[in-house]
Protein backbone atom coordinates (compact mmCIF):
# COMPACT_ATOMS: atom_id res chain seq x y z
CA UNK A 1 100.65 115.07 67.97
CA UNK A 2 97.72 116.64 66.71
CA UNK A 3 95.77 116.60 63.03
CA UNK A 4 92.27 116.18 61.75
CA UNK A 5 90.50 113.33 63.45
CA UNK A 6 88.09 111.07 61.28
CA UNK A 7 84.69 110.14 62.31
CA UNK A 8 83.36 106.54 63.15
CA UNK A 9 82.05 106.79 59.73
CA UNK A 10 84.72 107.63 58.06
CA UNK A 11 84.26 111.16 57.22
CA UNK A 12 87.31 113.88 58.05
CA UNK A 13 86.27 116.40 60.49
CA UNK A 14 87.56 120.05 60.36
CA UNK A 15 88.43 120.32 64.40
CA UNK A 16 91.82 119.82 65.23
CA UNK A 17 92.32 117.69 68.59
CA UNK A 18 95.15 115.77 70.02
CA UNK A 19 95.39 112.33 67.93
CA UNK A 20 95.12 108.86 70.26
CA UNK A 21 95.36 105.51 69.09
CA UNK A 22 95.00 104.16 72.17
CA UNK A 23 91.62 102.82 72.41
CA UNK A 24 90.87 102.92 68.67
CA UNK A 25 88.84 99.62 67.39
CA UNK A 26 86.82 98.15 64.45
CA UNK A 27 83.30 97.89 65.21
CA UNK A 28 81.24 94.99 63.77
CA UNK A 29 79.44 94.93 60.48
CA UNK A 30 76.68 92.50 59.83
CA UNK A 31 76.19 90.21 57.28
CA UNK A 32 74.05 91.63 54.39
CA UNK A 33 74.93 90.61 51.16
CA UNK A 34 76.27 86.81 49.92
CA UNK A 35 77.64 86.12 46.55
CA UNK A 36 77.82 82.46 45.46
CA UNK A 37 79.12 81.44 42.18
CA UNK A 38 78.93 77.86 41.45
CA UNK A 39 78.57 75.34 38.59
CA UNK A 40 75.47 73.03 39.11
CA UNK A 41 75.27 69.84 37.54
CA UNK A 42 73.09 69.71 35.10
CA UNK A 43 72.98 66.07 34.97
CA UNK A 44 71.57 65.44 38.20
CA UNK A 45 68.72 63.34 38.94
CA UNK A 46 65.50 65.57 40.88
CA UNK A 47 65.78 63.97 44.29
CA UNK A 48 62.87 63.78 46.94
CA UNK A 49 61.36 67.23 48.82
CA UNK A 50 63.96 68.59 50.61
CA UNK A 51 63.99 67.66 53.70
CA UNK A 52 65.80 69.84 56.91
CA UNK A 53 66.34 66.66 59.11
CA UNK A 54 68.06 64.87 55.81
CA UNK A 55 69.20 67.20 53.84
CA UNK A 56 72.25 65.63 52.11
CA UNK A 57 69.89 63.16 50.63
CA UNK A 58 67.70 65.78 49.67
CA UNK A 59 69.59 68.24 47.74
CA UNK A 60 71.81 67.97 44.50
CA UNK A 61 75.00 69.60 45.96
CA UNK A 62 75.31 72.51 48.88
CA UNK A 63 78.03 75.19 49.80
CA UNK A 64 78.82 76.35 53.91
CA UNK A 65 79.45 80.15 55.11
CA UNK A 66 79.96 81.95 57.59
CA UNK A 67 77.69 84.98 58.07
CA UNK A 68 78.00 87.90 60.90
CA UNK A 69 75.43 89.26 63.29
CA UNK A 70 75.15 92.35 64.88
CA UNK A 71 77.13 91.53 67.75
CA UNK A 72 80.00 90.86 65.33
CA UNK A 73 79.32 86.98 66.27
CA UNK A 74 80.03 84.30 63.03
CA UNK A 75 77.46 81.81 62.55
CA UNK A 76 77.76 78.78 59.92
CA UNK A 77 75.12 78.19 57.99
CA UNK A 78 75.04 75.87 55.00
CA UNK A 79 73.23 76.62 51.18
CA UNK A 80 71.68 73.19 49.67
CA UNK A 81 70.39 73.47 45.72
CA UNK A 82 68.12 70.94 44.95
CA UNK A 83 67.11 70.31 41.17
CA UNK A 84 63.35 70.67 41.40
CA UNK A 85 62.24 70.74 37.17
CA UNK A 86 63.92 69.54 34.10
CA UNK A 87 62.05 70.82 30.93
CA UNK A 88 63.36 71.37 27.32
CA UNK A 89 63.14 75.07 28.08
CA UNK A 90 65.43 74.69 30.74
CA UNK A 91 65.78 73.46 34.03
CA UNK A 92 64.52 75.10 37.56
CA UNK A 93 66.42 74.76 40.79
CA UNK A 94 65.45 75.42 44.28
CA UNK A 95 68.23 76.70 46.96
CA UNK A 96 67.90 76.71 50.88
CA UNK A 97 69.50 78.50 53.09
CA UNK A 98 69.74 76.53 56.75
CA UNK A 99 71.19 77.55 60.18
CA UNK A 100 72.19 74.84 62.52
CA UNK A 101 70.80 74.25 65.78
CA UNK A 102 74.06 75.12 67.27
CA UNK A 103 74.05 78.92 65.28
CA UNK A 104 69.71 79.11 65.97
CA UNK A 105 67.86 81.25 67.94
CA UNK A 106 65.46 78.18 68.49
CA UNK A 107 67.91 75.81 68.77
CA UNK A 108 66.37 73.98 66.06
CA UNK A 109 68.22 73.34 62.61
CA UNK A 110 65.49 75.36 60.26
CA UNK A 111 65.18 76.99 56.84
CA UNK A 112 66.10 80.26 57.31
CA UNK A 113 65.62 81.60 53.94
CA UNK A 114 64.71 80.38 50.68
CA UNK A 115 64.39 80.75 46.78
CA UNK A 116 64.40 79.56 43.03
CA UNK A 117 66.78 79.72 40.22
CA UNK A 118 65.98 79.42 36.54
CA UNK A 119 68.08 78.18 33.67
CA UNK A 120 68.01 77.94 30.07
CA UNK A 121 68.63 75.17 27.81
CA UNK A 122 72.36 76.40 27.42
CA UNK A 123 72.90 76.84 31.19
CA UNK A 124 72.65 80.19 31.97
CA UNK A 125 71.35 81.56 34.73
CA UNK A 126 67.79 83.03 33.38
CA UNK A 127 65.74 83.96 36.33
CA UNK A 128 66.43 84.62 40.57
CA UNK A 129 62.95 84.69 42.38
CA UNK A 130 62.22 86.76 45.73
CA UNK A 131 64.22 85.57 48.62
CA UNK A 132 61.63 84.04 51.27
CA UNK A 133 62.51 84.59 54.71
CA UNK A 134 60.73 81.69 56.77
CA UNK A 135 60.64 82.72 60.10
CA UNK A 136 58.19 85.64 61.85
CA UNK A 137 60.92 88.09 62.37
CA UNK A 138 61.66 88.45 58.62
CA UNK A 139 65.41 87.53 58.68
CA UNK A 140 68.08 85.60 60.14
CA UNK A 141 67.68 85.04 63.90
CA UNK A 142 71.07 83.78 65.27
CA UNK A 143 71.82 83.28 68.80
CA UNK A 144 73.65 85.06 71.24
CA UNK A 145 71.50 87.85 71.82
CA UNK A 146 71.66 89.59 68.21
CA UNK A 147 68.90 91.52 66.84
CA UNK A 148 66.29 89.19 65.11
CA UNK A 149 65.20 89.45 61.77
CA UNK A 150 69.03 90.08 60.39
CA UNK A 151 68.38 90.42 56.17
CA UNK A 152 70.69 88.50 53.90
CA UNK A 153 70.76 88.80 50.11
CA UNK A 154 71.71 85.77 48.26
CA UNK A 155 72.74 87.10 44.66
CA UNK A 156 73.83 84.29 42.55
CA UNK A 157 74.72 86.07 40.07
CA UNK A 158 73.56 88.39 36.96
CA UNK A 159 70.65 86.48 35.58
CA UNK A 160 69.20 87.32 32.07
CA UNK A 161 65.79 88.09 32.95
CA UNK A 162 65.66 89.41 36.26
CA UNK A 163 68.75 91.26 35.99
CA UNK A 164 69.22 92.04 32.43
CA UNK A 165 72.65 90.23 32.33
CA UNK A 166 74.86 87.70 30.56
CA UNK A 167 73.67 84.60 33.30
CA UNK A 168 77.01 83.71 32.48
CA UNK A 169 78.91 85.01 35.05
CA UNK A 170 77.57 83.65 38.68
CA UNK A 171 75.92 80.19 38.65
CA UNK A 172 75.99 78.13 35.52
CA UNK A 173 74.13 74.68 35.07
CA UNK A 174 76.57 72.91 32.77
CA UNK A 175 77.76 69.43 32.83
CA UNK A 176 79.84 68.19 34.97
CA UNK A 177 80.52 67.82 38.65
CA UNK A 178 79.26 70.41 41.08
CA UNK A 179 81.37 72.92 42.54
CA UNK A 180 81.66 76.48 44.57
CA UNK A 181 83.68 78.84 42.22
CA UNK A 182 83.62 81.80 44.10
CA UNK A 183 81.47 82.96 47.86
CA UNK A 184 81.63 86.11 49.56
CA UNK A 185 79.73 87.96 52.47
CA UNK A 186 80.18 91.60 53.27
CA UNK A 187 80.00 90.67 57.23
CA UNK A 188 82.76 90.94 59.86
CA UNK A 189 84.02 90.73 63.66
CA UNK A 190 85.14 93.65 65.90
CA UNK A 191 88.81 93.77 65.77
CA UNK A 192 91.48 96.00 67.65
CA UNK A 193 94.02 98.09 66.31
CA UNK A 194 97.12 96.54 64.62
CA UNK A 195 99.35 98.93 63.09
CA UNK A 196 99.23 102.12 61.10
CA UNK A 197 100.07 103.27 58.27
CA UNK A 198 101.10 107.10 57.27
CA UNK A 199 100.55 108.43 53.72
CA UNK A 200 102.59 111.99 52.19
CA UNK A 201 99.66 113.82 53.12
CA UNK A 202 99.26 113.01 56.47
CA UNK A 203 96.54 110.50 56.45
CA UNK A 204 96.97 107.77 59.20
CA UNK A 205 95.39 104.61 58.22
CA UNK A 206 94.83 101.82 60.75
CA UNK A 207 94.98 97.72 59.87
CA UNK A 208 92.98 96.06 61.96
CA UNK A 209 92.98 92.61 63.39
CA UNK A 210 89.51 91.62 61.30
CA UNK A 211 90.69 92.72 57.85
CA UNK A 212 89.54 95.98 58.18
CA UNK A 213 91.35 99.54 57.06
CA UNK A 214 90.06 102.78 58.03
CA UNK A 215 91.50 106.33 58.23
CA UNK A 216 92.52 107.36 61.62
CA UNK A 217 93.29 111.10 61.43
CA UNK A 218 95.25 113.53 59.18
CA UNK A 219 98.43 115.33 60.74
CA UNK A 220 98.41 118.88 60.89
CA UNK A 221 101.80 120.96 59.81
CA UNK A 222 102.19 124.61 61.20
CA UNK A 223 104.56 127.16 59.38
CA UNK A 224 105.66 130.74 60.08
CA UNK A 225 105.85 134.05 58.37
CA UNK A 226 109.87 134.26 59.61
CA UNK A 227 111.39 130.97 60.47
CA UNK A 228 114.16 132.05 61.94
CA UNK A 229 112.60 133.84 64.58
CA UNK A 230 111.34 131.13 66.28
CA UNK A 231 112.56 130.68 70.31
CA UNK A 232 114.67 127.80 70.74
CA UNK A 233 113.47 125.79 73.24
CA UNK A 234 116.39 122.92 73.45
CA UNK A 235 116.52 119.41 72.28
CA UNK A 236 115.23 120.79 68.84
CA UNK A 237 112.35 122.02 69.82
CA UNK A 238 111.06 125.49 69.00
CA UNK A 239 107.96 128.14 70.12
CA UNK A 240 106.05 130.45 68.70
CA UNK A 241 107.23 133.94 69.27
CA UNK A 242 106.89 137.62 68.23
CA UNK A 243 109.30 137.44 65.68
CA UNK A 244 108.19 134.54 63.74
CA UNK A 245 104.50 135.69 63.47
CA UNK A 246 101.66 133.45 64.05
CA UNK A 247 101.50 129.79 62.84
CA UNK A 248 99.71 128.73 59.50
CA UNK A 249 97.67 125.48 60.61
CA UNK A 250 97.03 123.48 56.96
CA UNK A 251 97.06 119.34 56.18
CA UNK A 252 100.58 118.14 54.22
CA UNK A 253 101.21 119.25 50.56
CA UNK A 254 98.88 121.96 50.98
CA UNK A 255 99.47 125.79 51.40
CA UNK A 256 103.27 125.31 50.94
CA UNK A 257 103.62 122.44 53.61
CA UNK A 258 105.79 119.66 52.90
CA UNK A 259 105.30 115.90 52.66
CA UNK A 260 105.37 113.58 55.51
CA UNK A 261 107.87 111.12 54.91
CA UNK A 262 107.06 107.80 57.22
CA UNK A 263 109.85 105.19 58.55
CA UNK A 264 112.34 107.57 57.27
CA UNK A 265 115.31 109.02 59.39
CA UNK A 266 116.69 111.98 58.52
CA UNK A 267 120.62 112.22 57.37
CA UNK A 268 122.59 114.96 58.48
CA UNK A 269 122.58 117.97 56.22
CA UNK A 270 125.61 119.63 56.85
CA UNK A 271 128.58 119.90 54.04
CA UNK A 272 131.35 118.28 55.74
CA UNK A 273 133.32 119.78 52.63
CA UNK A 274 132.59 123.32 54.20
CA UNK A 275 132.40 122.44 57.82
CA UNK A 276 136.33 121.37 57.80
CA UNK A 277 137.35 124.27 55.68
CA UNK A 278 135.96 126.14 58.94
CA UNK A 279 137.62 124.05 60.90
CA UNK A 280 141.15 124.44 59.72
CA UNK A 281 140.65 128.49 59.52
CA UNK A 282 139.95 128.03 63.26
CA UNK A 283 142.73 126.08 64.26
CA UNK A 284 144.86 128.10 62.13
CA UNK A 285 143.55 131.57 64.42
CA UNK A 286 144.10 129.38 67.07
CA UNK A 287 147.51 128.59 66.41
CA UNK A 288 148.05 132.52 65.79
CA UNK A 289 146.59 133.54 69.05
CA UNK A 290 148.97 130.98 70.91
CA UNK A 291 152.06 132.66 69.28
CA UNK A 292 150.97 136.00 70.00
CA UNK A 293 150.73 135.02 73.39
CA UNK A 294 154.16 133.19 73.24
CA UNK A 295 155.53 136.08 71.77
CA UNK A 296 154.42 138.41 74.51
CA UNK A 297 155.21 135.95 77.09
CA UNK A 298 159.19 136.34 75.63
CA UNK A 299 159.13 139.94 75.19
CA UNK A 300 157.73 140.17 79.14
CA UNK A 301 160.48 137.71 79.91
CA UNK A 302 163.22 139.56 78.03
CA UNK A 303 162.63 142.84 79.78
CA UNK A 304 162.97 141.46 82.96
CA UNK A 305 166.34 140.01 82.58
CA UNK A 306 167.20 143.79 81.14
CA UNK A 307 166.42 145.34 84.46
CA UNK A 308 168.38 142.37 86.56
């Protein structure tokens, strides 16, 4: 089968090749953007520093993820908030991202990254300071031989003054108790090829085994100037020949192609209605022929016995 192939990227190419699924995979896609939506108490007491070696005793409430490295390798790492002022204005909060010593490059459980949130006095979220990245490298550095310095942004949401935005639709500081309403990360793991999917135009879609979707290819459809003059090759296949003219090479639906239907089996299109009316005025010749040659057989028969 042949069609359109699509690039690692994504992008449709115009050469036509030979389509294989084969050894088709997902390739790995790093970890570069978390979301966290939360509700922070904003009854909580300010506790002591925060501190890396005690950190649940340092912090006000704290979220866990799972980010990707390069390698396509997760990594948990957890996100501690810790109330830091309380002011009539509104309250300031400090967050911490920290990577355990099992997920490390230094095998140390460290501050990986860092930052500030600002409220107002109704509990919006007014103001999201520069991330700080701790270490030398300027990133993340996991383990397992990814490339150091991996860059994370932490958006927690559309605050008033640093994003122009409500504040009221990421983190909140209202009362009550603390909770994760919504976390995402835009990372993932390598994954093989599932199953595909095939569209009316042609496009082949694969599902892979890490979530992902990408195109595959796009079949190609050939037609010719005169049908019918195709060379029958047997076991419904057909060639190219003088007669039927060159083929047309276009994608489905386009240049008078047809759809492709998928995990559809085509019916029989013959009207029975008309096939046994042919049928009977063939048995009916049939039967004629057979008397004719009855009737000859007798005459033969009868002119013998004349000369006896």
């Amino acid at each position: 089968m042949q069609g359109y192939l699509y690039s690692a990227t994504g992008t449709l190419t115009s050469v036509l090749g030979d389509i294989n699924v084969s050894s088709v995979n997902s390739a790995p896609n790093s970890t570069q953007n978390v979301t966290i939506s939360a509700n922070i108490d904003s009854g909580s007491t300010i506790p002591a520093a925060f501190d890396v070696t005690d950190p649940n005793n340092t912090s006000n409430f704290s979220t866990s993820l799972v980010a990707y490295d390069s390698l396509g390798n997760g990594h948990n790492f957890n996100v501690y908030l810790r109330k830091d002022v309380e002011a009539a204005t509104g309250n300031s909060w400090e967050w911490f991202a920290v990577v355990d010593a099992a997920d490390s490059a230094s095998g140390n459980t460290e501050i990986q990254a860092q930052g500030t949130l600002g409220f107002t006095n109704n509990g919006f979220l007014d103001t999201e300071s520069a991330i700080t990245y701790t270490l030398a490298s300027g990133g993340f550095d996991f383990n397992g031989g990814a490339a150091a310095g991996q860059v994370i942004d932490f958006d927690f949401g559309t605050s008033i003054t640093t994003d122009s935005g409500s504040g009221r639709d990421g983190t909140t500081q209202y009362s009550g108790a603390s909770a994760t309403t919504f976390q995402t990360q835009d990372g993932y793991s390598s994954g093989s090829l599932k199953s595909i999917t095939l569209s009316q135009d042609g496009t082949m879609t694969g599902i892979f085994t890490n979530g992902q979707t990408r195109g595959l290819a796009q079949l190609a459809l050939a037609k010719f100037i005169s049908p019918t003059g195709l060379t029958k090759m047997g076991r419904g296949l057909y060639a190219e020949s003088t007669e039927s003219g060159q083929p047309v090479i276009s994608t489905p639906q386009s240049s008078g192609t047809g759809a492709v239907l998928s995990n559809t089996l085509e019916l029989s299109n013959v009207d029975l209605a008309e096939e046994f009316v042919k049928m009977i005025l063939s048995q009916r010749g049939f039967q004629a022929n057979s008397r004719v040659i009855s009737t000859s057989d007798e005459l033969m028969q009868e002119l013998v016995n004349l000369k006896r």
